[in-house]
Protein backbone atom coordinates (compact mmCIF):
# COMPACT_ATOMS: atom_id res chain seq x y z
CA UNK A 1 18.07 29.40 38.27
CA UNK A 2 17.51 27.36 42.04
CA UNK A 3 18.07 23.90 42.17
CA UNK A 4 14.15 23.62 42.07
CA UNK A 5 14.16 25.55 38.62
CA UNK A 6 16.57 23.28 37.02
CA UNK A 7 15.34 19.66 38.61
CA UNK A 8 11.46 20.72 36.99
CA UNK A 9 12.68 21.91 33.68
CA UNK A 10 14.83 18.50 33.64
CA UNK A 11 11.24 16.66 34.50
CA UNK A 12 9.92 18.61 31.52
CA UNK A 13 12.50 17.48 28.55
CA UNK A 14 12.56 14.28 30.48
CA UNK A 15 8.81 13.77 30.16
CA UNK A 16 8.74 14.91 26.52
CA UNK A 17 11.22 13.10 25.55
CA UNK A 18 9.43 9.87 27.05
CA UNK A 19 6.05 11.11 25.22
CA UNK A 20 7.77 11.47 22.09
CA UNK A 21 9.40 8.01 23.03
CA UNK A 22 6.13 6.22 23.20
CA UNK A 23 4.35 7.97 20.56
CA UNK A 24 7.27 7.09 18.23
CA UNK A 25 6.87 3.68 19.17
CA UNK A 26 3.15 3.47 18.56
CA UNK A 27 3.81 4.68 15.43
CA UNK A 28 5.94 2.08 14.80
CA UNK A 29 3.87 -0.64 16.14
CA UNK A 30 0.77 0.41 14.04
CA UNK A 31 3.13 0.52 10.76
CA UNK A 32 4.31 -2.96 11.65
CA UNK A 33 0.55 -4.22 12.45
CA UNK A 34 -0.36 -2.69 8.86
CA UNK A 35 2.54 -4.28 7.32
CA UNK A 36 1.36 -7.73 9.01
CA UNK A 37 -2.32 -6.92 8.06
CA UNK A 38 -1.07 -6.95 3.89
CA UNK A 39 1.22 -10.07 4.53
CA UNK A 40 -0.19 -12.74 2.21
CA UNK A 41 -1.76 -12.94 -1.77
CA UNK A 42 -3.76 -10.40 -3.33
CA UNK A 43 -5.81 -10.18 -6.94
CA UNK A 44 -7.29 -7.11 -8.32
CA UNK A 45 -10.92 -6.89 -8.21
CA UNK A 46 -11.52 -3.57 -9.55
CA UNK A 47 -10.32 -0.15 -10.48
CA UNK A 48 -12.12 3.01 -10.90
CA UNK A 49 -10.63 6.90 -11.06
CA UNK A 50 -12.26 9.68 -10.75
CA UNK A 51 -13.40 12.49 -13.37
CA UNK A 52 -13.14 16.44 -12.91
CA UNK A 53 -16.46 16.70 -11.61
CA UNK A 54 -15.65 14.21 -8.70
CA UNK A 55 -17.47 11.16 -9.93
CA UNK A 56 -16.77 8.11 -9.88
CA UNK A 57 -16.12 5.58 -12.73
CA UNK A 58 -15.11 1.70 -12.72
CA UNK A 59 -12.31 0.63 -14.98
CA UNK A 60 -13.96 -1.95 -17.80
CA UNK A 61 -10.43 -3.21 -19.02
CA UNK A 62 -10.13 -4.76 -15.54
CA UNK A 63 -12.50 -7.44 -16.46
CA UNK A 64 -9.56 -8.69 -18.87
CA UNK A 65 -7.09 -8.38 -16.66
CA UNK A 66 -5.69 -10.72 -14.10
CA UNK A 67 -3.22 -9.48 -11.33
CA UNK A 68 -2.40 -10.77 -8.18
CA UNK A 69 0.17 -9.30 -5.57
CA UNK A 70 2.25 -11.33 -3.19
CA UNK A 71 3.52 -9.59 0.29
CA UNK A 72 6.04 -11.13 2.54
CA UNK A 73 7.19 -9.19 5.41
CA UNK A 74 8.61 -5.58 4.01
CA UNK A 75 8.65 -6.97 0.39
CA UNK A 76 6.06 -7.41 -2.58
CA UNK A 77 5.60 -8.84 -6.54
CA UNK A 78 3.15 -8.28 -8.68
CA UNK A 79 2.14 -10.39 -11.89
CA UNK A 80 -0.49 -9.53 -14.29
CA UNK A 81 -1.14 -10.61 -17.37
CA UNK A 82 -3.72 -8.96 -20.15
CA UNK A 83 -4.59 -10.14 -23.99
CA UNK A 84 -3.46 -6.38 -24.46
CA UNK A 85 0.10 -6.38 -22.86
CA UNK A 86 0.83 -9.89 -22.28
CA UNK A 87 2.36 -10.58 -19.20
CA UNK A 88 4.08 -8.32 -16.69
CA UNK A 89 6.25 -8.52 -13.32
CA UNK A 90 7.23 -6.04 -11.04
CA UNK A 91 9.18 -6.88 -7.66
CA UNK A 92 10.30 -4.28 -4.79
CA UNK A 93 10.05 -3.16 -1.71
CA UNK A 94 7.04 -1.44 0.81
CA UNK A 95 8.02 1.28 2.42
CA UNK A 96 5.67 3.90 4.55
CA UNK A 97 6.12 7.17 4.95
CA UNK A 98 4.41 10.75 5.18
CA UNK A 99 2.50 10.39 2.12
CA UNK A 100 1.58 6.70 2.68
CA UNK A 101 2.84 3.29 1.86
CA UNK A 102 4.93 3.24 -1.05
CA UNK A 103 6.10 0.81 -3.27
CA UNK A 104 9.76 1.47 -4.24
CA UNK A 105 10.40 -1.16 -7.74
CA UNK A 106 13.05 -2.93 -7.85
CA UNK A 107 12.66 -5.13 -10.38
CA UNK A 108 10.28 -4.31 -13.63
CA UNK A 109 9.66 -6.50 -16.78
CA UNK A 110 8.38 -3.69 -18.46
CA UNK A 111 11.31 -2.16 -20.52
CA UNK A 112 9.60 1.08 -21.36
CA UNK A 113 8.35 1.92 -18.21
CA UNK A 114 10.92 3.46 -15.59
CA UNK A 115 11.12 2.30 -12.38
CA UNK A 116 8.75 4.52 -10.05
CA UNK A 117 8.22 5.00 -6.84
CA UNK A 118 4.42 5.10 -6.12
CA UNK A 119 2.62 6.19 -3.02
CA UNK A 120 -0.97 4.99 -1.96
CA UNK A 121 -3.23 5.51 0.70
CA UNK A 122 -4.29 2.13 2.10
CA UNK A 123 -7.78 1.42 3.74
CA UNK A 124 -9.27 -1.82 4.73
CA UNK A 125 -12.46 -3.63 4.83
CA UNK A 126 -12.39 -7.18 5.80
CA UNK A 127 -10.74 -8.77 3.24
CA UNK A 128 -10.55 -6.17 1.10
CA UNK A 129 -7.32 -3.66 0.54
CA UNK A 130 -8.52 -0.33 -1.18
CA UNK A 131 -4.98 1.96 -2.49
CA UNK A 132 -5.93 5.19 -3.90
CA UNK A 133 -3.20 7.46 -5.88
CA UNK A 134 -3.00 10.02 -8.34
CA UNK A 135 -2.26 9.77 -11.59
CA UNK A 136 -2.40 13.41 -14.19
CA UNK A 137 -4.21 14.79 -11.08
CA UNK A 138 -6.84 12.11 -11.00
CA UNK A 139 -7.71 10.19 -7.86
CA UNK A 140 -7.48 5.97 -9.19
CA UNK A 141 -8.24 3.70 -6.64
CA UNK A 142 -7.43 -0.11 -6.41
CA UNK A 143 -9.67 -2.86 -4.62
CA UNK A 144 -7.68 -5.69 -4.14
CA UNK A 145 -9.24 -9.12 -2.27
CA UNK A 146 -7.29 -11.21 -0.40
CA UNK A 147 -6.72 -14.53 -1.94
CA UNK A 148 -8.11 -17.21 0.31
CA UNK A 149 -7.69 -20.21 -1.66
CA UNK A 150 -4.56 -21.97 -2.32
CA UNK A 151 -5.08 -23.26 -5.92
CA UNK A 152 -5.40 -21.36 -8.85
CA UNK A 153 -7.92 -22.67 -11.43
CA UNK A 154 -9.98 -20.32 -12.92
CA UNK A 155 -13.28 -20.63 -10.25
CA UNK A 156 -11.11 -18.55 -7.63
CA UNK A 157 -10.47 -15.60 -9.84
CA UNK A 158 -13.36 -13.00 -9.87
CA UNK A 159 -14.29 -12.39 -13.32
């Protein structure tokens, strides 16, 4: 190998390894922009899943329940509260990762349930959050709104 040899295939793994460099970083930035983007209050709008055939169907029990989750930084709760199961809290962290963001529990009210680590595919639409996961090898998908109002009587909570 010249000295011409070796200085270009230096060039090469020095060029990759800036490409890689940046590309990592982008990454990184658009994680942190979609960590930003969920930063704030969410309720639960409405839940549907999806049958064998592929169709769609909405949720009715949502109507009775009330849910709203809370994002700061890398970080999340949830509280909801049904007449069916009371109230319920779950606290953890967001992490993202191949298969989407994922909620990793750290915390759970629930006694019976164990703590899981869900993953969801995120999409947005204004102020709208959809998540979308499988559950028994159905697709369920979440529409949560962001919360714009700061009190919380009963005329800011779609029913």
């Amino acid at each position: 190998m010249n000295f011409y040899s070796g200085s270009l295939v230096g060039i090469i793994f020095l060029s990759s390894g800036l490409f890689f460099g940046l590309a990592r970083q982008q990454s990184e930035s658009a994680i942190d922009d979609m960590f930003q983007r969920l930063e704030g209050r969410w309720q639960l709008v409405a839940v549907r899943f999806q049958d064998d055939a592929g169709q769609w169907h909405a949720d009715p029990s949502v109507g009775q329940l009330r849910a709203v989750k809370l994002i700061s930084g890398r970080h999340f709760s949830l509280m909801s509260q049904s007449p069916d199961h009371g109230m319920h809290a779950v606290s953890g962290r967001l992490e993202y990762s191949s298969d989407g963001l994922r909620e990793v529990i750290d915390f759970n009210t629930a006694k019976n349930l164990p703590a899981v680590h869900q993953a969801y595919q995120s999409r947005f639409e204004q102020h709208y959050w959809y998540q979308s996961f499988r559950v028994d090898g159905k697709t369920v998908e979440q529409t949560w709104q962001r919360a714009i109002h700061s009190d919380d009587n009963d005329n800011n909570w779609p029913h």
